[in-house]
C-alpha atoms as a PDB file:
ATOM      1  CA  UNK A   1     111.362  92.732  97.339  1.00  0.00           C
ATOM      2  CA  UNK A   2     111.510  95.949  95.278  1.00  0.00           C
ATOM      3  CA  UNK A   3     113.866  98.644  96.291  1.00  0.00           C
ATOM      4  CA  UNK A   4     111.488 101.035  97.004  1.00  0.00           C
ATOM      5  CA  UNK A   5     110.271  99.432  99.837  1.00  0.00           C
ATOM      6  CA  UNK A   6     112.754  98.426 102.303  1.00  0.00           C
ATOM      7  CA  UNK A   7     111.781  98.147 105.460  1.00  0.00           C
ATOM      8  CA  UNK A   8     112.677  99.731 109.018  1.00  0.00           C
ATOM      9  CA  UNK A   9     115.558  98.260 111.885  1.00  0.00           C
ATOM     10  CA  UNK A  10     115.090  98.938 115.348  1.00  0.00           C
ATOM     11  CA  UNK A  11     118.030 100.002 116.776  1.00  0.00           C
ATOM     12  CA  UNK A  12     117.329 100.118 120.962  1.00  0.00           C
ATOM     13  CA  UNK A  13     114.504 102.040 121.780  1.00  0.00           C
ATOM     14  CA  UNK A  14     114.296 103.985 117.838  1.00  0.00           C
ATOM     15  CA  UNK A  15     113.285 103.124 114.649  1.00  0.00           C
ATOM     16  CA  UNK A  16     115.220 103.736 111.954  1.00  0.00           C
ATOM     17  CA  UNK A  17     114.609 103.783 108.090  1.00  0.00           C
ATOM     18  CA  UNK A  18     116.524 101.499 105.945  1.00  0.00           C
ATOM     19  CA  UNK A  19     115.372 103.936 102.381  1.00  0.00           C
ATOM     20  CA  UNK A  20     113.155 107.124 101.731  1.00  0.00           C
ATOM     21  CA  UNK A  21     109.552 106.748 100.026  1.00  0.00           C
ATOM     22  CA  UNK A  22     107.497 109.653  99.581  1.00  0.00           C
ATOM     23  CA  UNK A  23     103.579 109.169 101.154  1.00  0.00           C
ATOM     24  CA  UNK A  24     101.351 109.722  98.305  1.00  0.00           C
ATOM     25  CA  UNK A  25      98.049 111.707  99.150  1.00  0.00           C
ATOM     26  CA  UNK A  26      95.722 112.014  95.790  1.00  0.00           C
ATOM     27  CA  UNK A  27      92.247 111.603  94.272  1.00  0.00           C
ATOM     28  CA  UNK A  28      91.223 107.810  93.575  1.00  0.00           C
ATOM     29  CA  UNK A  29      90.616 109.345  89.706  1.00  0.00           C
ATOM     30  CA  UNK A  30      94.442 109.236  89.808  1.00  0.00           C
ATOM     31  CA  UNK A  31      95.277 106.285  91.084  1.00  0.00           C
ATOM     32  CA  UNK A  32      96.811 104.565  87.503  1.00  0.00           C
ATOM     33  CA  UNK A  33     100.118 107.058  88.070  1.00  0.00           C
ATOM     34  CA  UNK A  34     100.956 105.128  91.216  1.00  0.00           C
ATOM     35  CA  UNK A  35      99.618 101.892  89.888  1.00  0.00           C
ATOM     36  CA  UNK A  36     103.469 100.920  88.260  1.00  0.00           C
ATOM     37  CA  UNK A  37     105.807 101.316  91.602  1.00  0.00           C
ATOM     38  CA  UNK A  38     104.324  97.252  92.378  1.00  0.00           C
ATOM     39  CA  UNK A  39     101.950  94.853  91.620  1.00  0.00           C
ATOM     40  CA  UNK A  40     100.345  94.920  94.837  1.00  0.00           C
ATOM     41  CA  UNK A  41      99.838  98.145  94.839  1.00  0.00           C
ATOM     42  CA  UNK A  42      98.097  97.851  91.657  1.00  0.00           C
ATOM     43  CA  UNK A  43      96.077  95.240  92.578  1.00  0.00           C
ATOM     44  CA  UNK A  44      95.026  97.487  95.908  1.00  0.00           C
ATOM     45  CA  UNK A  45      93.790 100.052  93.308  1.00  0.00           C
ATOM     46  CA  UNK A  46      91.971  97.785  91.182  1.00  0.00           C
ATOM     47  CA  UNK A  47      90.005  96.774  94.408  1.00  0.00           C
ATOM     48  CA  UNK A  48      89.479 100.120  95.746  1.00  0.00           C
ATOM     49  CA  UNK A  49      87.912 100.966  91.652  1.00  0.00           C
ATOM     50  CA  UNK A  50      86.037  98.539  91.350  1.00  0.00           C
ATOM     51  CA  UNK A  51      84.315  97.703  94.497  1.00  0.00           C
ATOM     52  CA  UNK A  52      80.772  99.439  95.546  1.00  0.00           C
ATOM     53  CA  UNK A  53      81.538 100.314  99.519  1.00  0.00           C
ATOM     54  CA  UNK A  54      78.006 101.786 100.120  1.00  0.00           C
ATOM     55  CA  UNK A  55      76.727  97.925 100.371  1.00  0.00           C
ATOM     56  CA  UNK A  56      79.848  96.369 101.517  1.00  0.00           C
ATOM     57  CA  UNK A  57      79.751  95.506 105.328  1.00  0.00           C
ATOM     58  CA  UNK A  58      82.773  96.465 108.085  1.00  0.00           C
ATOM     59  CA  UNK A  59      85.293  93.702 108.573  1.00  0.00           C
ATOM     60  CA  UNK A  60      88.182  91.770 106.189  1.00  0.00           C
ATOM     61  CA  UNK A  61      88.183  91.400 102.607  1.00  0.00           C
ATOM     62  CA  UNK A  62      90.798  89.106 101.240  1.00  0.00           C
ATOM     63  CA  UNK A  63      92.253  90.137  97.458  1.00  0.00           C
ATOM     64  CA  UNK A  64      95.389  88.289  97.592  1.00  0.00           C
ATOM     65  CA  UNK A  65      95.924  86.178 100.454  1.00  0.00           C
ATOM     66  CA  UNK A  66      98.041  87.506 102.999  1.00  0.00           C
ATOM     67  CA  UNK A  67      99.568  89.863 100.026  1.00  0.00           C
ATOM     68  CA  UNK A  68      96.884  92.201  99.890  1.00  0.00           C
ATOM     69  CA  UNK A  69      93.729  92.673 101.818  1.00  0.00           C
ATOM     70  CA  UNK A  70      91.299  95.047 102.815  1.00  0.00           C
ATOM     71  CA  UNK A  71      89.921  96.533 106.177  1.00  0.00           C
ATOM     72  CA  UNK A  72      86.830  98.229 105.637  1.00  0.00           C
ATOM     73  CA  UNK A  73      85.988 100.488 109.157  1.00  0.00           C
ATOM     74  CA  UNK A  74      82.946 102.736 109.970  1.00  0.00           C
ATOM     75  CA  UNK A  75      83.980 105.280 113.235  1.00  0.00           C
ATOM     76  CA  UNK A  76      83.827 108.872 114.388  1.00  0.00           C
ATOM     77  CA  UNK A  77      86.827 111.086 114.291  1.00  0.00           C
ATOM     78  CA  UNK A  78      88.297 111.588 117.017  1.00  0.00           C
ATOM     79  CA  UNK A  79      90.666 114.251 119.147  1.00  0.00           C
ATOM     80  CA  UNK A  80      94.263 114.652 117.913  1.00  0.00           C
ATOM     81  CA  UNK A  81      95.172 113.666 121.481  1.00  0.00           C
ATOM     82  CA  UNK A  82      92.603 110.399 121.272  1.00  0.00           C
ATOM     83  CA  UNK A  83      94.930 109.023 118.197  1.00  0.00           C
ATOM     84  CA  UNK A  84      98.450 107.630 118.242  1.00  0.00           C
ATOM     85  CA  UNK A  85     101.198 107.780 115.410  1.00  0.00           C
ATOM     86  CA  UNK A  86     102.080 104.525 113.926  1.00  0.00           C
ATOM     87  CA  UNK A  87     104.154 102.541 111.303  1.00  0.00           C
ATOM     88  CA  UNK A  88     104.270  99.231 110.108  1.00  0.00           C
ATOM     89  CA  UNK A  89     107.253  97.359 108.889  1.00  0.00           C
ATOM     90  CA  UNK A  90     105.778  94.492 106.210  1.00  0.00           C
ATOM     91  CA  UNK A  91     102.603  96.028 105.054  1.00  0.00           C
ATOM     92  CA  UNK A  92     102.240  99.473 103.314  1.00  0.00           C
ATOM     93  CA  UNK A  93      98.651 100.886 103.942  1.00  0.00           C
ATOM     94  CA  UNK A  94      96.305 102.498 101.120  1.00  0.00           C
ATOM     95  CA  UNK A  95      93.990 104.874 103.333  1.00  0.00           C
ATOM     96  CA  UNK A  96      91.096 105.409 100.962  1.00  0.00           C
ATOM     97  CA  UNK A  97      87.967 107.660 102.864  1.00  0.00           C
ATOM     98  CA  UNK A  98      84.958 105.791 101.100  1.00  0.00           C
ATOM     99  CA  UNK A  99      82.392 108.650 102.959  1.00  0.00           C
ATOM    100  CA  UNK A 100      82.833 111.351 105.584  1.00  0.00           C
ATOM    101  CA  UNK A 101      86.160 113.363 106.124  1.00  0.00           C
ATOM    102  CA  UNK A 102      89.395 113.147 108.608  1.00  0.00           C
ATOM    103  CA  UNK A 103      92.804 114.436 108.899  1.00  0.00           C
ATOM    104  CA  UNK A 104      95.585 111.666 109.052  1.00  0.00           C
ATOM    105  CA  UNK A 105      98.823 113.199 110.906  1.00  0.00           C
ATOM    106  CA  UNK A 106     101.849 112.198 108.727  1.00  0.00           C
ATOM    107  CA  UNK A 107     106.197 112.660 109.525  1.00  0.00           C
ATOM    108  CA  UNK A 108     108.907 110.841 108.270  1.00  0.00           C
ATOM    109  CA  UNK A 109     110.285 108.034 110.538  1.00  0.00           C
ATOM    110  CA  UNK A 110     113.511 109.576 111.944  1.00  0.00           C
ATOM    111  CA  UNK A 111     114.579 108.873 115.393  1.00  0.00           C
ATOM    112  CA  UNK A 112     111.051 108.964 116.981  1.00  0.00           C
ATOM    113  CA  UNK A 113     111.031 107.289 120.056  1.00  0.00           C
ATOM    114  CA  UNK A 114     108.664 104.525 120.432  1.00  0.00           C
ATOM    115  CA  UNK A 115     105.326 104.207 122.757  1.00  0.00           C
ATOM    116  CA  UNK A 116     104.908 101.024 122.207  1.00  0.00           C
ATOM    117  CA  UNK A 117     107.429  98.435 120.735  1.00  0.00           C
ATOM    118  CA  UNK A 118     106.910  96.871 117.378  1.00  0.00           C
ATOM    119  CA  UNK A 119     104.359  93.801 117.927  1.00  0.00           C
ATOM    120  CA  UNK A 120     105.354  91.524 114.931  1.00  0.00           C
ATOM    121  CA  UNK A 121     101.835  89.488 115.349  1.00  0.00           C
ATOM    122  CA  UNK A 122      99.940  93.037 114.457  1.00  0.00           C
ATOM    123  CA  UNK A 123     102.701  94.892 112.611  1.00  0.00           C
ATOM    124  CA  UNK A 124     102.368  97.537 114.262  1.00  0.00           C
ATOM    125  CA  UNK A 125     104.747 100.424 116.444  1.00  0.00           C
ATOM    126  CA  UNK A 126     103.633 103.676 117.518  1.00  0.00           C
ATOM    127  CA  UNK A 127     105.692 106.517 118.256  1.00  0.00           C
ATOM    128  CA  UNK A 128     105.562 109.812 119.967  1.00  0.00           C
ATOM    129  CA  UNK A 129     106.292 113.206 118.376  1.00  0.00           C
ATOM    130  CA  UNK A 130     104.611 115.367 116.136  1.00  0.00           C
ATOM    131  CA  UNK A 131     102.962 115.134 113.197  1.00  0.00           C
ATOM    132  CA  UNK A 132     101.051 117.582 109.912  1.00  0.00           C
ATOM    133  CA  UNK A 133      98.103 116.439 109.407  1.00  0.00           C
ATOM    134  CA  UNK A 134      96.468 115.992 105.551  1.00  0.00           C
ATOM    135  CA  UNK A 135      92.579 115.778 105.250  1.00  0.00           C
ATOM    136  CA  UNK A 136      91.317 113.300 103.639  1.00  0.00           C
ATOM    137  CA  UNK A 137      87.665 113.157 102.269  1.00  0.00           C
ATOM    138  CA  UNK A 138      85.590 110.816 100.130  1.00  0.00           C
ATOM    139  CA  UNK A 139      87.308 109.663  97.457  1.00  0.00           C
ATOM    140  CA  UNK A 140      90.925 110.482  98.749  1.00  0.00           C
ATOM    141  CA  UNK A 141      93.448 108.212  99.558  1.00  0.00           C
ATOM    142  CA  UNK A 142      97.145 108.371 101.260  1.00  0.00           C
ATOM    143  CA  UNK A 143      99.138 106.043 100.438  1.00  0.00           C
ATOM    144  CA  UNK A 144     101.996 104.882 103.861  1.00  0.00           C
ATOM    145  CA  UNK A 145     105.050 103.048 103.377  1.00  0.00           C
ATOM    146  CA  UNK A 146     106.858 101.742 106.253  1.00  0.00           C
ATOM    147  CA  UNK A 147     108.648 104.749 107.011  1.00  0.00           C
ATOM    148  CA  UNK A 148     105.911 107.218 107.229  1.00  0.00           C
ATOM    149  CA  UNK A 149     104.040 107.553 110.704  1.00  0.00           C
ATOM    150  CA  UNK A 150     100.748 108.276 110.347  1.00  0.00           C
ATOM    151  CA  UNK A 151      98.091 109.001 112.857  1.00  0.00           C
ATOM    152  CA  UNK A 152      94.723 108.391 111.302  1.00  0.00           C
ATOM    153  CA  UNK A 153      90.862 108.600 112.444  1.00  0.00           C
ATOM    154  CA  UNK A 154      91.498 112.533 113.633  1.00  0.00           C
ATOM    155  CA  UNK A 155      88.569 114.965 113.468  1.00  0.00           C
ATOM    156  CA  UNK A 156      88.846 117.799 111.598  1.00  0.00           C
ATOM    157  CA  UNK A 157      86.068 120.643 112.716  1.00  0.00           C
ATOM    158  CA  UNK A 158      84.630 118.223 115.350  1.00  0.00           C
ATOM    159  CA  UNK A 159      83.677 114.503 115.240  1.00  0.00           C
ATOM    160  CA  UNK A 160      82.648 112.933 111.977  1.00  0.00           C
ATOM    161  CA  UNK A 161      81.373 109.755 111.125  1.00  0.00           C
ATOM    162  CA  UNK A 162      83.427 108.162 108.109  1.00  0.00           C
ATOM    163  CA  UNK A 163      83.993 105.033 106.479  1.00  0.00           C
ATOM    164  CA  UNK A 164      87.141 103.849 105.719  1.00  0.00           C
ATOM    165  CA  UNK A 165      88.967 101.368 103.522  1.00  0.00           C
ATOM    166  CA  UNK A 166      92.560 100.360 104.347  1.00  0.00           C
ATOM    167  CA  UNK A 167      94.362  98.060 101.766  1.00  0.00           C
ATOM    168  CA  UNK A 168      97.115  95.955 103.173  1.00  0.00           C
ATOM    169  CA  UNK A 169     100.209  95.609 101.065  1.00  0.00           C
ATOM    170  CA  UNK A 170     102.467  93.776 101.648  1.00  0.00           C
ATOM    171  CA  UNK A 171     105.848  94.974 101.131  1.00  0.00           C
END
Protein backbone atom coordinates (compact mmCIF):
# COMPACT_ATOMS: atom_id res chain seq x y z
CA UNK A 1 0.00 0.00 0.00
CA UNK A 2 1.44 3.44 -0.85
CA UNK A 3 2.21 5.81 1.92
CA UNK A 4 -0.06 8.25 1.02
CA UNK A 5 -2.87 6.38 1.85
CA UNK A 6 -2.88 4.89 5.17
CA UNK A 7 -5.82 4.27 6.58
CA UNK A 8 -7.84 5.31 9.87
CA UNK A 9 -7.85 3.29 13.68
CA UNK A 10 -10.71 3.54 15.80
CA UNK A 11 -9.76 4.20 19.03
CA UNK A 12 -13.27 3.82 21.39
CA UNK A 13 -15.90 5.81 20.18
CA UNK A 14 -13.29 8.26 17.63
CA UNK A 15 -11.64 7.90 14.61
CA UNK A 16 -8.39 8.72 14.25
CA UNK A 17 -6.03 9.31 11.19
CA UNK A 18 -3.05 7.20 10.79
CA UNK A 19 -1.39 10.15 7.88
CA UNK A 20 -2.60 13.54 6.29
CA UNK A 21 -3.84 13.64 2.48
CA UNK A 22 -5.07 16.71 1.11
CA UNK A 23 -8.89 16.30 -0.71
CA UNK A 24 -8.40 17.37 -4.17
CA UNK A 25 -11.38 19.46 -5.70
CA UNK A 26 -10.58 20.36 -9.61
CA UNK A 27 -11.87 20.39 -13.21
CA UNK A 28 -11.90 16.80 -14.95
CA UNK A 29 -9.60 18.86 -17.80
CA UNK A 30 -7.02 18.47 -14.99
CA UNK A 31 -7.23 15.33 -13.94
CA UNK A 32 -3.50 13.99 -15.51
CA UNK A 33 -1.75 16.15 -12.39
CA UNK A 34 -3.35 13.78 -9.92
CA UNK A 35 -3.16 10.84 -12.24
CA UNK A 36 0.72 9.83 -10.71
CA UNK A 37 -0.10 9.62 -6.70
CA UNK A 38 -1.49 5.60 -7.81
CA UNK A 39 -2.47 3.49 -10.37
CA UNK A 40 -5.91 3.25 -9.33
CA UNK A 41 -6.41 6.48 -9.24
CA UNK A 42 -5.30 6.72 -12.70
CA UNK A 43 -7.24 4.16 -13.89
CA UNK A 44 -10.47 6.02 -12.07
CA UNK A 45 -9.57 8.98 -14.37
CA UNK A 46 -9.19 7.14 -17.44
CA UNK A 47 -12.83 5.86 -16.80
CA UNK A 48 -14.31 9.03 -15.80
CA UNK A 49 -12.48 10.51 -19.59
CA UNK A 50 -13.44 8.28 -21.49
CA UNK A 51 -16.86 7.16 -20.70
CA UNK A 52 -20.15 8.99 -22.30
CA UNK A 53 -22.53 9.28 -18.92
CA UNK A 54 -25.47 10.90 -20.85
CA UNK A 55 -26.35 7.14 -22.14
CA UNK A 56 -24.95 5.24 -19.33
CA UNK A 57 -27.73 3.89 -16.93
CA UNK A 58 -27.68 4.28 -12.75
CA UNK A 59 -26.16 1.30 -10.99
CA UNK A 60 -22.35 -0.50 -10.80
CA UNK A 61 -19.75 -0.40 -13.29
CA UNK A 62 -16.85 -2.67 -12.65
CA UNK A 63 -13.17 -1.26 -14.04
CA UNK A 64 -11.01 -3.32 -11.95
CA UNK A 65 -12.61 -5.82 -9.91
CA UNK A 66 -13.04 -4.98 -6.47
CA UNK A 67 -9.95 -2.37 -7.06
CA UNK A 68 -11.82 0.15 -8.76
CA UNK A 69 -15.41 0.58 -9.65
CA UNK A 70 -17.92 2.97 -10.39
CA UNK A 71 -21.37 4.10 -8.89
CA UNK A 72 -23.19 6.06 -11.25
CA UNK A 73 -26.42 7.89 -9.14
CA UNK A 74 -29.21 10.22 -10.46
CA UNK A 75 -30.97 12.24 -7.14
CA UNK A 76 -32.07 15.66 -5.97
CA UNK A 77 -30.03 17.65 -3.57
CA UNK A 78 -31.01 17.69 -0.58
CA UNK A 79 -31.03 19.88 2.94
CA UNK A 80 -27.68 20.19 4.75
CA UNK A 81 -29.58 18.69 7.69
CA UNK A 82 -31.05 15.66 5.24
CA UNK A 83 -27.16 14.54 4.64
CA UNK A 84 -24.69 12.91 7.00
CA UNK A 85 -20.76 13.24 7.08
CA UNK A 86 -18.93 10.15 6.25
CA UNK A 87 -15.51 8.39 5.68
CA UNK A 88 -14.41 5.26 4.49
CA UNK A 89 -11.39 3.36 5.54
CA UNK A 90 -10.34 0.97 2.26
CA UNK A 91 -11.77 2.86 -0.60
CA UNK A 92 -10.93 6.52 -1.56
CA UNK A 93 -13.92 8.09 -3.52
CA UNK A 94 -13.58 10.21 -6.90
CA UNK A 95 -16.89 12.43 -6.73
CA UNK A 96 -17.20 13.47 -10.35
CA UNK A 97 -20.84 15.67 -10.99
CA UNK A 98 -21.56 14.26 -14.62
CA UNK A 99 -24.81 17.02 -14.80
CA UNK A 100 -26.52 19.32 -12.32
CA UNK A 101 -24.71 21.01 -9.28
CA UNK A 102 -24.25 20.25 -5.29
CA UNK A 103 -22.17 21.25 -2.46
CA UNK A 104 -20.23 18.30 -0.74
CA UNK A 105 -19.40 19.35 3.06
CA UNK A 106 -15.69 18.43 3.62
CA UNK A 107 -13.29 18.48 7.35
CA UNK A 108 -10.42 16.66 8.20
CA UNK A 109 -10.98 13.49 10.34
CA UNK A 110 -9.84 14.61 13.83
CA UNK A 111 -11.55 13.40 16.85
CA UNK A 112 -15.14 13.52 15.40
CA UNK A 113 -17.30 11.47 17.25
CA UNK A 114 -19.07 8.85 15.41
CA UNK A 115 -23.04 8.46 14.55
CA UNK A 116 -22.79 5.42 13.43
CA UNK A 117 -19.86 2.87 13.88
CA UNK A 118 -17.73 1.80 11.00
CA UNK A 119 -19.74 -1.13 9.11
CA UNK A 120 -16.79 -3.06 7.47
CA UNK A 121 -19.43 -4.89 4.94
CA UNK A 122 -20.26 -1.13 3.46
CA UNK A 123 -17.10 0.75 4.45
CA UNK A 124 -18.65 3.18 5.71
CA UNK A 125 -18.71 5.58 9.31
CA UNK A 126 -20.41 8.74 9.69
CA UNK A 127 -19.65 11.31 12.07
CA UNK A 128 -21.13 14.36 13.60
CA UNK A 129 -19.63 17.87 13.52
CA UNK A 130 -19.28 20.41 11.09
CA UNK A 131 -18.29 20.68 7.87
CA UNK A 132 -17.35 23.66 4.60
CA UNK A 133 -18.97 22.80 1.98
CA UNK A 134 -17.29 22.97 -1.88
CA UNK A 135 -19.75 23.07 -4.92
CA UNK A 136 -19.35 20.91 -7.27
CA UNK A 137 -20.88 21.20 -10.85
CA UNK A 138 -20.66 19.31 -14.12
CA UNK A 139 -17.49 18.40 -14.87
CA UNK A 140 -15.96 18.79 -11.27
CA UNK A 141 -14.70 16.26 -9.22
CA UNK A 142 -13.38 15.94 -5.38
CA UNK A 143 -11.30 13.61 -4.83
CA UNK A 144 -11.74 11.82 -0.61
CA UNK A 145 -9.20 9.86 1.01
CA UNK A 146 -9.96 8.07 4.08
CA UNK A 147 -9.41 10.82 6.30
CA UNK A 148 -11.57 13.42 4.83
CA UNK A 149 -15.39 13.43 5.89
CA UNK A 150 -17.44 14.42 3.38
CA UNK A 151 -21.12 14.99 3.28
CA UNK A 152 -22.30 14.83 -0.29
CA UNK A 153 -25.80 15.15 -2.26
CA UNK A 154 -26.40 18.84 -0.45
CA UNK A 155 -28.42 21.47 -2.33
CA UNK A 156 -27.01 24.50 -3.00
CA UNK A 157 -29.86 27.36 -3.85
CA UNK A 158 -32.65 24.72 -3.43
CA UNK A 159 -33.05 21.12 -4.71
CA UNK A 160 -31.34 20.07 -7.89
CA UNK A 161 -31.45 17.12 -9.83
CA UNK A 162 -27.79 15.80 -10.62
CA UNK A 163 -26.07 12.87 -11.76
CA UNK A 164 -23.30 11.58 -10.18
CA UNK A 165 -20.33 9.29 -10.71
CA UNK A 166 -18.40 7.94 -7.70
CA UNK A 167 -15.19 5.87 -8.48
CA UNK A 168 -14.20 3.42 -5.84
CA UNK A 169 -10.53 3.13 -5.09
CA UNK A 170 -9.30 1.09 -3.33
CA UNK A 171 -6.65 2.11 -1.08
Amino acid sequence: MPDQFQSIVVEKDRCLPLKYNTMILDKLENADLYSVMSENLKKGFEYLKNTDFSSLEVGRYEIDGKEVFALVSEYESKAPQDCRPEAHQLYADIQYIVSGREAIGFATLNNQKFTAEYNPDKDIAFFSGKTAPLTLESGMFAVFFPQDIHRPCMRIDGPENVKKVVIKLKV
